[in-house]
N, C-alpha and C. Protein backbone atom coordinates (compact mmCIF):
# COMPACT_ATOMS: atom_id res chain seq x y z
N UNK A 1 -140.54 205.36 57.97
CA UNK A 1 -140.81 206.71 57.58
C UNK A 1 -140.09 207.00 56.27
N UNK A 2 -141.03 207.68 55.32
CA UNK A 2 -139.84 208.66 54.14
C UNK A 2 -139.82 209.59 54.45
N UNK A 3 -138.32 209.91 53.85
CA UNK A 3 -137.90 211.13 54.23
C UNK A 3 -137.94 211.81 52.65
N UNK A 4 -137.67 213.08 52.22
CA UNK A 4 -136.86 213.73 51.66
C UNK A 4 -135.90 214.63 51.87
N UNK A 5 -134.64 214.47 50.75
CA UNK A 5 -133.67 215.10 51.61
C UNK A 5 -132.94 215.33 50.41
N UNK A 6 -132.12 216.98 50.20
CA UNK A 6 -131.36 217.35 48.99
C UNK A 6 -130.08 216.21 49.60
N UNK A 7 -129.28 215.76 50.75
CA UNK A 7 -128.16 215.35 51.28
C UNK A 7 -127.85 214.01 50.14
N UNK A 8 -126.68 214.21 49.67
CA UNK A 8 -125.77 212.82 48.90
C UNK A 8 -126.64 211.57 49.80
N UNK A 9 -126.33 210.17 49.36
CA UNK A 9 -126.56 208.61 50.47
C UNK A 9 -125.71 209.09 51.71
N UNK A 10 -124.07 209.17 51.59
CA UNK A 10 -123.20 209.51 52.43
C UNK A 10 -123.70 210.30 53.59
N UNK A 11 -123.96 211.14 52.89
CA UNK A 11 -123.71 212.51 54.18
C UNK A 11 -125.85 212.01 55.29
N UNK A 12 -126.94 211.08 54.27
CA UNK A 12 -127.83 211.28 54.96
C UNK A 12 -127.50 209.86 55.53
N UNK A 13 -126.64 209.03 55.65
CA UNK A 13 -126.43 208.21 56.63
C UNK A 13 -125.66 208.85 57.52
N UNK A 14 -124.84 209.85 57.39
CA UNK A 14 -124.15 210.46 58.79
C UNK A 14 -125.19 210.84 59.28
N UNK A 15 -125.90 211.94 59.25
CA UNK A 15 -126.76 212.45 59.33
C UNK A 15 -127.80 211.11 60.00
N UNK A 16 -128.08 210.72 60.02
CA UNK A 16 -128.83 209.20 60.44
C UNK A 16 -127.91 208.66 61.86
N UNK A 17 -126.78 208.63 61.58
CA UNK A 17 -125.87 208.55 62.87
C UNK A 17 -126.02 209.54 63.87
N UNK A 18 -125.46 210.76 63.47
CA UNK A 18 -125.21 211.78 64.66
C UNK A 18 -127.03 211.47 65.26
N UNK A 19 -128.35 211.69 64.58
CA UNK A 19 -129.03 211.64 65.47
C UNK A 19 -129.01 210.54 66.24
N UNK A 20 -128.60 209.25 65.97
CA UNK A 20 -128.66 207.90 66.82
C UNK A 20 -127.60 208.46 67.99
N UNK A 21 -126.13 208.97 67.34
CA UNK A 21 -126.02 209.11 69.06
C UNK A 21 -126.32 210.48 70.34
N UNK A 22 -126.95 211.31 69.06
CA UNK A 22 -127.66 212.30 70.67
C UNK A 22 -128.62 211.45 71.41
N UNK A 23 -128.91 210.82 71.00
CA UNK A 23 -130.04 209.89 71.96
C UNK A 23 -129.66 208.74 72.79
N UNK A 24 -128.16 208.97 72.40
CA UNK A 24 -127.21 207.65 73.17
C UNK A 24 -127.00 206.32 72.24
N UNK A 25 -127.02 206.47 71.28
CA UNK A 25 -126.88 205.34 70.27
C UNK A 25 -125.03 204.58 70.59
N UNK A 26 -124.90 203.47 71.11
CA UNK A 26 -123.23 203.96 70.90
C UNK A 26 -123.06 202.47 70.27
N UNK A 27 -122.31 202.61 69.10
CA UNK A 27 -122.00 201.43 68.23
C UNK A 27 -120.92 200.32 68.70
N UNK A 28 -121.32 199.32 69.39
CA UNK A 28 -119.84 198.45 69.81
C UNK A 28 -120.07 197.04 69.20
N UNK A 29 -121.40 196.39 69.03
CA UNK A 29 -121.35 195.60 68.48
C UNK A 29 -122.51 195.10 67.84
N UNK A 30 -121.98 194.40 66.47
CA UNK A 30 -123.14 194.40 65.26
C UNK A 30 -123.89 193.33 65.48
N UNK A 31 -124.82 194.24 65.18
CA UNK A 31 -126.23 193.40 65.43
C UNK A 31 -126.77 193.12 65.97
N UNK A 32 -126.25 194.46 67.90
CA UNK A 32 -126.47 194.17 69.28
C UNK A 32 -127.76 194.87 69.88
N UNK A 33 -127.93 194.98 70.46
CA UNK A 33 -129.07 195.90 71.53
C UNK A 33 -128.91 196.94 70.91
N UNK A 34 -129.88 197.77 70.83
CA UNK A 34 -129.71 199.18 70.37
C UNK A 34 -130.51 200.02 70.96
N UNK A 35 -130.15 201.26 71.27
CA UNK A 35 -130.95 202.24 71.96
C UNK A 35 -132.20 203.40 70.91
N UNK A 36 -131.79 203.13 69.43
CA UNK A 36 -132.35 203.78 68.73
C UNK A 36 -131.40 203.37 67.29
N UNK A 37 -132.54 202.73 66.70
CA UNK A 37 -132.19 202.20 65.57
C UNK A 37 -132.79 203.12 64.01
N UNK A 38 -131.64 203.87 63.32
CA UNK A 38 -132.35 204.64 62.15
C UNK A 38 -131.45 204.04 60.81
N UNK A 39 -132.08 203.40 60.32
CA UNK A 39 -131.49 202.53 58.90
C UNK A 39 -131.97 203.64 57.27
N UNK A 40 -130.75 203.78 56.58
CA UNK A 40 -130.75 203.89 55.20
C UNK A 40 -131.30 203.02 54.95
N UNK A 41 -132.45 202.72 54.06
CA UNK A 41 -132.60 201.65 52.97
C UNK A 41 -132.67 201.73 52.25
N UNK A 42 -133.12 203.35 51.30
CA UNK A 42 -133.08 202.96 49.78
C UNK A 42 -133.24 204.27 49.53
N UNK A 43 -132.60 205.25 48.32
CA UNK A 43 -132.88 206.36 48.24
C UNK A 43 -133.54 206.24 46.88
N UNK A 44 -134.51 206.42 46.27
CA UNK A 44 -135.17 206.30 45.13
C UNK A 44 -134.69 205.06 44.37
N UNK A 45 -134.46 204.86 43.33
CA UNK A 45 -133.57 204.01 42.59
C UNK A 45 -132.35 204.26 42.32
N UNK A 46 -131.81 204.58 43.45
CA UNK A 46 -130.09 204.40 43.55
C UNK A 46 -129.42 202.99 43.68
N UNK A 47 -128.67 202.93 43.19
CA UNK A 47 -128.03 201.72 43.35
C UNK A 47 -126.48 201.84 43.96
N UNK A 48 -125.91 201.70 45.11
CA UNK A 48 -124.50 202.06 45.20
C UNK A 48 -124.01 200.74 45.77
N UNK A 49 -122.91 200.93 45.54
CA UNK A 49 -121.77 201.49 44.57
C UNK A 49 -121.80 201.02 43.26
N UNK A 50 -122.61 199.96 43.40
CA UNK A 50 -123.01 199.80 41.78
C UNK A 50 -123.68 197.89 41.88
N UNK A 51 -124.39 197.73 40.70
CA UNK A 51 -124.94 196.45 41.09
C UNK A 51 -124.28 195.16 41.21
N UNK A 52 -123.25 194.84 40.97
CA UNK A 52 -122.32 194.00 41.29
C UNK A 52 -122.57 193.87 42.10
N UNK A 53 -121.77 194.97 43.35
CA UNK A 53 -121.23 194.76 44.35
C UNK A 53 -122.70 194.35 45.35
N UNK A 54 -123.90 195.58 45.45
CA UNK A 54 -125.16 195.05 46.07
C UNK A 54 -125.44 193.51 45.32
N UNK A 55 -125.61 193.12 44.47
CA UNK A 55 -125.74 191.49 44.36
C UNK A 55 -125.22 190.36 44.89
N UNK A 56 -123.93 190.67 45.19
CA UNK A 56 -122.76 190.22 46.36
C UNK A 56 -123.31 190.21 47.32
N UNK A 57 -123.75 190.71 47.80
CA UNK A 57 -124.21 191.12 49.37
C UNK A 57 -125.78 191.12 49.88
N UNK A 58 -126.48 191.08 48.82
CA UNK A 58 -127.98 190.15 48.81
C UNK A 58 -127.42 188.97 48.87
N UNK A 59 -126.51 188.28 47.91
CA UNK A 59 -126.69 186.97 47.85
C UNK A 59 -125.47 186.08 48.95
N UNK A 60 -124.95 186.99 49.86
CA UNK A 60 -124.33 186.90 50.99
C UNK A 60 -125.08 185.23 51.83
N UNK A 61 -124.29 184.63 51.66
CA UNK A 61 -124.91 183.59 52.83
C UNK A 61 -125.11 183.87 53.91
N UNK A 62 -126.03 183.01 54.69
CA UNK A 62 -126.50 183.45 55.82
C UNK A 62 -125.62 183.28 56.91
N UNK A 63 -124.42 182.48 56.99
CA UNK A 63 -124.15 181.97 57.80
C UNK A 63 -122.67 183.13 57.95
N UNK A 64 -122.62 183.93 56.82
CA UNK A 64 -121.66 185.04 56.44
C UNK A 64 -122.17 186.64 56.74
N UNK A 65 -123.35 186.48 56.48
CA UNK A 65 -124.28 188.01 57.00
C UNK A 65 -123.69 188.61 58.50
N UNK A 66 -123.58 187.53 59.04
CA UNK A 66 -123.51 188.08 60.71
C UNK A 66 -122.30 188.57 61.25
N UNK A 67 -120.63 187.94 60.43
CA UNK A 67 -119.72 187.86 60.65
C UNK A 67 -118.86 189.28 59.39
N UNK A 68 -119.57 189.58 58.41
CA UNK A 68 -119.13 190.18 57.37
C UNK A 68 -119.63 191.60 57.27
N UNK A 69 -119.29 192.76 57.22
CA UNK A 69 -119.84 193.85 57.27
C UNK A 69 -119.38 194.54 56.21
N UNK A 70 -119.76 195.59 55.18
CA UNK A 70 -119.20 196.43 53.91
C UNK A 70 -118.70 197.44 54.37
N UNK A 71 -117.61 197.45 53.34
CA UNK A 71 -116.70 198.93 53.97
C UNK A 71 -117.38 200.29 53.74
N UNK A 72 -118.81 200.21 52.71
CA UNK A 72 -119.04 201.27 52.23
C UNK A 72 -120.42 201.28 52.20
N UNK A 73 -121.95 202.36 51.88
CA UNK A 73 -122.72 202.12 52.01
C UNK A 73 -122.87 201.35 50.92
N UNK A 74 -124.41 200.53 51.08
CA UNK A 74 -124.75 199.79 49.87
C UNK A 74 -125.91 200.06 49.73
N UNK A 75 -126.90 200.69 49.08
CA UNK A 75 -128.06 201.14 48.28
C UNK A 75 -129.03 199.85 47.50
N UNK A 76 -129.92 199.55 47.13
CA UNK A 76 -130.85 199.55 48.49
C UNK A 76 -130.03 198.39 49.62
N UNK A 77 -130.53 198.63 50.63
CA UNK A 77 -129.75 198.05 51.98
C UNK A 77 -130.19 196.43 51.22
N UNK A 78 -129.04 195.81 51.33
CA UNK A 78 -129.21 194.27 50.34
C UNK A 78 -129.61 193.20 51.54
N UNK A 79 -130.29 193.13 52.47
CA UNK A 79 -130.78 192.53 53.29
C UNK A 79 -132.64 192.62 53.19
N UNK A 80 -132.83 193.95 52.36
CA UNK A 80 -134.41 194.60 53.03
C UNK A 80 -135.26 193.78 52.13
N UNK A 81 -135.17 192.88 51.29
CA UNK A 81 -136.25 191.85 50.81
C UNK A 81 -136.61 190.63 52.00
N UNK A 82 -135.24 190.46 52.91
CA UNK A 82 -135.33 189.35 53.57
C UNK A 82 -135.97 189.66 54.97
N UNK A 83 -136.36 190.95 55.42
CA UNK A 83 -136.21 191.54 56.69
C UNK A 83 -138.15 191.86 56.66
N UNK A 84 -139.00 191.02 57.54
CA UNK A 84 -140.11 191.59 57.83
C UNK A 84 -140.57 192.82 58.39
N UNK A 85 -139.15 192.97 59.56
CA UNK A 85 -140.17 194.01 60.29
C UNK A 85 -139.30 195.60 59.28
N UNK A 86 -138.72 195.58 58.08
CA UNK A 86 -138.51 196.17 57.17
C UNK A 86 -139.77 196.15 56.19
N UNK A 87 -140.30 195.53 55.63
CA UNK A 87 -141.01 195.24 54.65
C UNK A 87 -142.16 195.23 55.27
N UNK A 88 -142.57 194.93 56.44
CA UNK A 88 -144.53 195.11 56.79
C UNK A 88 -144.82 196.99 56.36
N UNK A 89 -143.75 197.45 57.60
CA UNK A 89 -144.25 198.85 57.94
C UNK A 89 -143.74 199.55 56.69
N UNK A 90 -143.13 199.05 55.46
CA UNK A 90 -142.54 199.52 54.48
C UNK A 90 -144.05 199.69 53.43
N UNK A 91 -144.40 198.66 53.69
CA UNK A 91 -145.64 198.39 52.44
C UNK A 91 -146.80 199.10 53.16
N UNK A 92 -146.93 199.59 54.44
CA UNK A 92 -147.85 200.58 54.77
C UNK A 92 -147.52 201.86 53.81
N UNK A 93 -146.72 202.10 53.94
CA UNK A 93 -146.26 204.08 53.05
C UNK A 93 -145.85 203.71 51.82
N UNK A 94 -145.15 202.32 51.31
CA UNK A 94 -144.71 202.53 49.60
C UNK A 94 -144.79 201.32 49.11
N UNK A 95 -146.34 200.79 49.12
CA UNK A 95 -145.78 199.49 48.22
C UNK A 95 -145.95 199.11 47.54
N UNK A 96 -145.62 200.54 46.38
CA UNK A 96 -144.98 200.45 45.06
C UNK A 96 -143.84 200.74 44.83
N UNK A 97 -143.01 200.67 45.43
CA UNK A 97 -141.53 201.37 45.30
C UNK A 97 -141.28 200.14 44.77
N UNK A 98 -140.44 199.87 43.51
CA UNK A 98 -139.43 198.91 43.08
C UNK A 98 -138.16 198.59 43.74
N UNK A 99 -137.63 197.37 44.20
CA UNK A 99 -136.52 197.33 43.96
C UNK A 99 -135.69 197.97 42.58
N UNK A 100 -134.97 198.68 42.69
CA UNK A 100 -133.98 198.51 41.37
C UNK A 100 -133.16 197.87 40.46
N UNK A 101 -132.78 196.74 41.50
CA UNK A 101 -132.00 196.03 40.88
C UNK A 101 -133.09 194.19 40.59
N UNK A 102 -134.10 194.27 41.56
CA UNK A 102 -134.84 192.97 41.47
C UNK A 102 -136.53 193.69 40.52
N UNK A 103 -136.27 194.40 40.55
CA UNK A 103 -137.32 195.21 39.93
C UNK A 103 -139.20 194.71 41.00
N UNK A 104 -138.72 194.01 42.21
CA UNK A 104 -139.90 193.43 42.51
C UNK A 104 -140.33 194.97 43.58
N UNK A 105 -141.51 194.76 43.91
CA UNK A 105 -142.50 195.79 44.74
C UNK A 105 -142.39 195.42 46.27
N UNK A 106 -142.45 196.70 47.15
CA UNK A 106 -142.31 196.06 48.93
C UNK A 106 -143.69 195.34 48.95
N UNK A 107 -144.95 195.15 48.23
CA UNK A 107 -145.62 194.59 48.61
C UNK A 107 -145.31 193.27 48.10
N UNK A 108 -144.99 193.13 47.11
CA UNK A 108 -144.80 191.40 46.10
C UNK A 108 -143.70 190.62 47.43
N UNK A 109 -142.63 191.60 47.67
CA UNK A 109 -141.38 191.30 48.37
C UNK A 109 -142.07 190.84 50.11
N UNK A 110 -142.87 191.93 50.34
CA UNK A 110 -143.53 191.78 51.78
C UNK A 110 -144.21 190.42 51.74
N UNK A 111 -144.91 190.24 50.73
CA UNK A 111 -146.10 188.97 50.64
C UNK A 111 -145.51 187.72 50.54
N UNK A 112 -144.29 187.70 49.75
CA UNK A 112 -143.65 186.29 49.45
C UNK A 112 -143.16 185.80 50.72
N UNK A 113 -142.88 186.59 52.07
CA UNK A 113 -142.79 186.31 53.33
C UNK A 113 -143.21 185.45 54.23
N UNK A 114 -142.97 184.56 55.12
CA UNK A 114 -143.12 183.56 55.17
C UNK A 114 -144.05 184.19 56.60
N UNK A 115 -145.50 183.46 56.83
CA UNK A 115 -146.45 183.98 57.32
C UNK A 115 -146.24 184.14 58.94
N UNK A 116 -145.44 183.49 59.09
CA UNK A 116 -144.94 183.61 60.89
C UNK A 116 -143.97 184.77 61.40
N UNK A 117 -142.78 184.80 59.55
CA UNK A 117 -142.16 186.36 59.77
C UNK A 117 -143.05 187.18 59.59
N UNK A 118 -143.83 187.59 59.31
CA UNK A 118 -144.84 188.37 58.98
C UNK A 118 -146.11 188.55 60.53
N UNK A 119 -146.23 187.16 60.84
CA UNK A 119 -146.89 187.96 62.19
C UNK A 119 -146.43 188.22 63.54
N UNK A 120 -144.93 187.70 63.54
CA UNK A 120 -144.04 188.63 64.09
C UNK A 120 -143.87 189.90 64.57
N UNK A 121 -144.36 190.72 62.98
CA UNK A 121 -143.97 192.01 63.41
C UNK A 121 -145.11 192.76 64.22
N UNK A 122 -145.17 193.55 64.97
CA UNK A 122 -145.84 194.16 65.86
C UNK A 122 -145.88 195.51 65.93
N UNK A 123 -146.59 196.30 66.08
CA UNK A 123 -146.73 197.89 66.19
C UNK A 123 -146.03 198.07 67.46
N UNK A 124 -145.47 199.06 67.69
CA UNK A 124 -145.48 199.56 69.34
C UNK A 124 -146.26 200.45 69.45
């Protein structure tokens, strides 16, 4: 879904929280079961905290992704080129949105996907 929203990144990822836990969202461990999952990924062409640091953390090894978490948000979420069931339902509503910092499209990004992540993803 897009949203619009006057709220800073900060305050619309709280805002993204408190609703995860009226619904019982309760955070204990990353990357676990979840009762209701609502992800920041990208607020226009923001880049935070700045492109360094998101390049760091795209180019995060894999074997480091799972064990390593940022102290702070990171704009666009530096995982969402690699993530299908991010990028199918993404390129339904915007896929022309640029990356900012890769300058590539959710559809170019969706397509370069490897065809099994891709039929993976599933509607509910």
């Amino acid at each position: 879904m897009i949203a619009v929203t006057s709220l800073e990144p900060a305050a619309a990822l709280d805002a993204l929280h408190r609703i995860e836990a009226r619904y019982g969202r309760v955070r204990q461990v990353r990357w676990g079961a979840r009762t209701l999952d609502l992800d920041l990924i990208a607020m226009g062409d923001r880049v935070l905290p700045d492109a360094a640091t998101l390049r760091e953390w795209m180019d995060l090894p894999a074997s480091e992704q799972s064990v390593r978490a940022p102290d702070r948000l990171i704009l666009p979420h530096p995982r969402l080129q690699d993530r299908a069931f991010v990028l199918i339902p993404l390129a339904e509503i915007a896929p022309n949105w640029r990356h900012p910092l890769s300058g590539r499209t959710v559809a170019g990004m969706a397509a370069a996907l490897a065809e099994a992540e891709k039929a993976a993803v599933c509607p509910l």
